[in-house]
C-alpha atoms as a PDB file:
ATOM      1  CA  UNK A   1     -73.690  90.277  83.789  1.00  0.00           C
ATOM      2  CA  UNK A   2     -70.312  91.548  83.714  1.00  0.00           C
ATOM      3  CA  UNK A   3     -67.874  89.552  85.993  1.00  0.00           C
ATOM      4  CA  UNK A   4     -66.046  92.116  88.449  1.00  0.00           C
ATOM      5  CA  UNK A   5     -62.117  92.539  87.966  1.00  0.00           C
ATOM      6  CA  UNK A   6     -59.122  93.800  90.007  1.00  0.00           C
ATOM      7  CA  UNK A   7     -57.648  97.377  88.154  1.00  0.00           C
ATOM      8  CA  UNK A   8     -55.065  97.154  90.504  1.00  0.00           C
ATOM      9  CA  UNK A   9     -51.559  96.840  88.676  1.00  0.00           C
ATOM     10  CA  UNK A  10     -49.874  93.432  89.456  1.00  0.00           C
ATOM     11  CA  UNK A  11     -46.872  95.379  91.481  1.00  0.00           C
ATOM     12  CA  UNK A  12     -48.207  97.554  94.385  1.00  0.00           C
ATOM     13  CA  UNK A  13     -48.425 101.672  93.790  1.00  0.00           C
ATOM     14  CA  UNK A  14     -45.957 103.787  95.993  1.00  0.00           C
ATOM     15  CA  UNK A  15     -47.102 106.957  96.692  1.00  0.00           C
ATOM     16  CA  UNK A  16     -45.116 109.616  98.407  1.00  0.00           C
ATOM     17  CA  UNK A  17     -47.023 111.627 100.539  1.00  0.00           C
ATOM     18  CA  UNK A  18     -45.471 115.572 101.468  1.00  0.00           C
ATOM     19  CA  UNK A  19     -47.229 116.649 104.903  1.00  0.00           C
ATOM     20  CA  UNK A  20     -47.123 120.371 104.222  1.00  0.00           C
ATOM     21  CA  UNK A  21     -49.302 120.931 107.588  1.00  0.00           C
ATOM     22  CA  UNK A  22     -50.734 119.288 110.700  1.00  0.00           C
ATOM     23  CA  UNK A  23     -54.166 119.034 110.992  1.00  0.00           C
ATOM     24  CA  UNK A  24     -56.615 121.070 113.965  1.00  0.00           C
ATOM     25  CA  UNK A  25     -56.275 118.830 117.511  1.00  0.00           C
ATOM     26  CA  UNK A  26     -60.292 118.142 117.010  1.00  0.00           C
ATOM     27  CA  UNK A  27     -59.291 116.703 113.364  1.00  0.00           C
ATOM     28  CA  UNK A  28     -56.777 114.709 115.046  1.00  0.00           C
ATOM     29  CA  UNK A  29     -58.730 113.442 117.759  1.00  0.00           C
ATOM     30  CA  UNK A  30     -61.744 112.347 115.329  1.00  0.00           C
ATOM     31  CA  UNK A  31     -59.886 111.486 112.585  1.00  0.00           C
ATOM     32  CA  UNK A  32     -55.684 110.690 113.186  1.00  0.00           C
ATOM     33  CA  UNK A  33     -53.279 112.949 111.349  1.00  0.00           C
ATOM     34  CA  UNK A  34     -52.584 113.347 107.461  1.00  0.00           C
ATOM     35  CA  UNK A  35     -50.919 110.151 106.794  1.00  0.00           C
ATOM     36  CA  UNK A  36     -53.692 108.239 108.940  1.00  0.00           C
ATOM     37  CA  UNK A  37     -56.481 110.451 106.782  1.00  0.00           C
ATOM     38  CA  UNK A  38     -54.932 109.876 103.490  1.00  0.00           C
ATOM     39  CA  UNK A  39     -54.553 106.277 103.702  1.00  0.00           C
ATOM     40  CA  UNK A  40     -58.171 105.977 104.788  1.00  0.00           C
ATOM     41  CA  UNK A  41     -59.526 107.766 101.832  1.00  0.00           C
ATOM     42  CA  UNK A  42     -57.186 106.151  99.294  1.00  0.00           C
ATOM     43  CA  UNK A  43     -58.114 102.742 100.866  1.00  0.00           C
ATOM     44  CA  UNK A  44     -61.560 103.125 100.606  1.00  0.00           C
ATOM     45  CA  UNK A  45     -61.234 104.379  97.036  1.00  0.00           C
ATOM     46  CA  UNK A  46     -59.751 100.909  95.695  1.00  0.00           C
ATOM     47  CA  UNK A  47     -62.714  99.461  94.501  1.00  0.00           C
ATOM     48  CA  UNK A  48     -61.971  95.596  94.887  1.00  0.00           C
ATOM     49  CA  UNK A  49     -59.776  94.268  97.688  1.00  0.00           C
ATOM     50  CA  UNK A  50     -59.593  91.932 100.248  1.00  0.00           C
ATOM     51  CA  UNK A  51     -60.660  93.741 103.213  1.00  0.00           C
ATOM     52  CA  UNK A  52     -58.355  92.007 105.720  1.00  0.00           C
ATOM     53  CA  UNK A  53     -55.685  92.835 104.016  1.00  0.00           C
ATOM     54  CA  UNK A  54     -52.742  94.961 103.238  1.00  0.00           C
ATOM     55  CA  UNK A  55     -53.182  98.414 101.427  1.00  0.00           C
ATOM     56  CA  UNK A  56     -53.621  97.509  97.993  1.00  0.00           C
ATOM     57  CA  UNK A  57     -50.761 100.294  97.445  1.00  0.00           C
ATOM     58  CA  UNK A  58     -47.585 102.063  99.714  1.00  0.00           C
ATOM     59  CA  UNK A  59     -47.929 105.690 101.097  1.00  0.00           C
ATOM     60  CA  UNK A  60     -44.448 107.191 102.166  1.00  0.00           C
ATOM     61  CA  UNK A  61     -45.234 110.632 104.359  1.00  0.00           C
ATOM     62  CA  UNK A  62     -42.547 112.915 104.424  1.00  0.00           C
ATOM     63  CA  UNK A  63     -42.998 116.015 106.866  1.00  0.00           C
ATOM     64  CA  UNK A  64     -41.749 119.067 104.636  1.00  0.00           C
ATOM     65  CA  UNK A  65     -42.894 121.603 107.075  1.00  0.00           C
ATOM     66  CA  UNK A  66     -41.081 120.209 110.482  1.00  0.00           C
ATOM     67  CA  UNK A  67     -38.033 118.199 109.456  1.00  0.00           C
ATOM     68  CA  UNK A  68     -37.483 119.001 105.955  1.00  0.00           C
ATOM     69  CA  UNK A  69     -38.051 115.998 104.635  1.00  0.00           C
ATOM     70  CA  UNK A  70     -38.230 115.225 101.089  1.00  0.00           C
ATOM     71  CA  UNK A  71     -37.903 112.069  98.926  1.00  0.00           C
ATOM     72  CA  UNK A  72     -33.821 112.156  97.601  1.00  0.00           C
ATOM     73  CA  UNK A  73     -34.042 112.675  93.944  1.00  0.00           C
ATOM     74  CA  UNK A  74     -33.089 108.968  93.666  1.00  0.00           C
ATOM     75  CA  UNK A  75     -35.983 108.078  95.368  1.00  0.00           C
ATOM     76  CA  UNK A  76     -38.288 110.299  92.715  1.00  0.00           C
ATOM     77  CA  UNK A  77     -38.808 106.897  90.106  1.00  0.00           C
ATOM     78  CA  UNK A  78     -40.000 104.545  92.917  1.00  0.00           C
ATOM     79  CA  UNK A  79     -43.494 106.431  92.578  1.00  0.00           C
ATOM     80  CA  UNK A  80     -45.864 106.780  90.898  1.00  0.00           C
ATOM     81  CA  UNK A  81     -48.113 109.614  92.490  1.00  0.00           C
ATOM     82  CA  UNK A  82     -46.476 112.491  94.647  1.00  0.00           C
ATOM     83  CA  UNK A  83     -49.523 114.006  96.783  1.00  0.00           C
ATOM     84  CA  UNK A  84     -49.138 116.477  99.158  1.00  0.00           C
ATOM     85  CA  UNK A  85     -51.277 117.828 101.971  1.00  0.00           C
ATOM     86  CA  UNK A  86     -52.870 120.938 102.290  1.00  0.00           C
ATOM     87  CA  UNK A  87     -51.471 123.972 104.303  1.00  0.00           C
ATOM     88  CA  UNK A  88     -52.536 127.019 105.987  1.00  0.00           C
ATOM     89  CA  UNK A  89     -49.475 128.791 104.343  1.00  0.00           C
ATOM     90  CA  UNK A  90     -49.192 130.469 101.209  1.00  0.00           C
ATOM     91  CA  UNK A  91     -47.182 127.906  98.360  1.00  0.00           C
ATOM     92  CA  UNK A  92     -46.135 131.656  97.167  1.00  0.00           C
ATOM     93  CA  UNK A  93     -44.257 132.916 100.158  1.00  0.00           C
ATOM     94  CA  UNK A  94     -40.895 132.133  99.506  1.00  0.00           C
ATOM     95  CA  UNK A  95     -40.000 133.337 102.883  1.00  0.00           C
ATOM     96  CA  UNK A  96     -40.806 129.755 104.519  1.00  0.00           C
ATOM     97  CA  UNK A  97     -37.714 127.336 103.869  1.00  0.00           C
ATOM     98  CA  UNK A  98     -40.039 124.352 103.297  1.00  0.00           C
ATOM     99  CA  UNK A  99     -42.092 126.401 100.270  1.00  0.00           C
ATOM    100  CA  UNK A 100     -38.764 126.800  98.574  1.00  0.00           C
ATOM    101  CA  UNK A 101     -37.565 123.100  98.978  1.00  0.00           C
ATOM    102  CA  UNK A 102     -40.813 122.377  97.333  1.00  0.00           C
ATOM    103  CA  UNK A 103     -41.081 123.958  94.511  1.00  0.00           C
ATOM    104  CA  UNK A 104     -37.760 123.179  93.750  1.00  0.00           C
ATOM    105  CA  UNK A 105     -38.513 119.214  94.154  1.00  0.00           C
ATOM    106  CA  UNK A 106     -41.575 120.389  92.148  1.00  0.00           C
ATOM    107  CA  UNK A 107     -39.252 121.763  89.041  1.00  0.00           C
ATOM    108  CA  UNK A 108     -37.528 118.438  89.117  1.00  0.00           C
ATOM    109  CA  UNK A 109     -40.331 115.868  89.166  1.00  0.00           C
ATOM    110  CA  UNK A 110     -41.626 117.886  86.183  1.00  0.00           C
ATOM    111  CA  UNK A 111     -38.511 118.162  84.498  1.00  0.00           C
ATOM    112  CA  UNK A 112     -37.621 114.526  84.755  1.00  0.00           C
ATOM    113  CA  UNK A 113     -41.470 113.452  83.440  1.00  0.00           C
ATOM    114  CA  UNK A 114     -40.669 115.720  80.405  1.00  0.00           C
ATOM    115  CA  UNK A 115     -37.357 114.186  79.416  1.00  0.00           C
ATOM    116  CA  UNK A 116     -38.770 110.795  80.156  1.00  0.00           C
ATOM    117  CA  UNK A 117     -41.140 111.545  77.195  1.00  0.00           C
END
């Protein structure tokens, strides 16, 4: 028999989370909103912790859509995953001042990864 491990890192994952919509009331009623969804299914995903206790990892929503938020480009190295939500608008229609603020943070995370190489 193999003897069952933690594969969780030794210093706790931060993941930024970009809420690019708002779930349908009925999703919200059964389920809570994106941030309450998300950290439900990454939670559940982990496959050994301690039940009664904290997320095994830190999930930082920011609401791109509503109140422009964004994690500062000093802010970028404290994670290690960026996620974002889905959306019932088009990532392509420039038009909508949150689609622009994201690509652009998307062009930067990218760029930075590359010259971190």
């Amino acid at each position: 028999m193999f003897a069952q491990t933690s594969i969780m890192p030794s210093t706790t994952p931060a993941i930024a989370l970009l809420l690019c919509d708002t779930p349908l009331p009925a999703v919200v009623a059964e389920h809570g909103d994106y941030t309450t969804i998300f950290n439900a299914l990454l939670t559940v995903t982990v496959p050994i912790r301690n039940p009664e206790g904290p997320a095994p990892f830190r999930l930082d929503s920011f609401d791109v859509v509503n109140k422009m938020e964004y994690p500062s480009d000093d802010d970028l190295d404290q994670y290690d995953a960026i996620m974002m939500t889905g959306s019932g608008a088009s990532a392509a229609c420039l038009v909508l001042c949150w689609t622009a603020s994201y690509m652009s943070l998307s062009c930067i995370c990218l760029c930075q990864r590359r010259m971190d190489k």
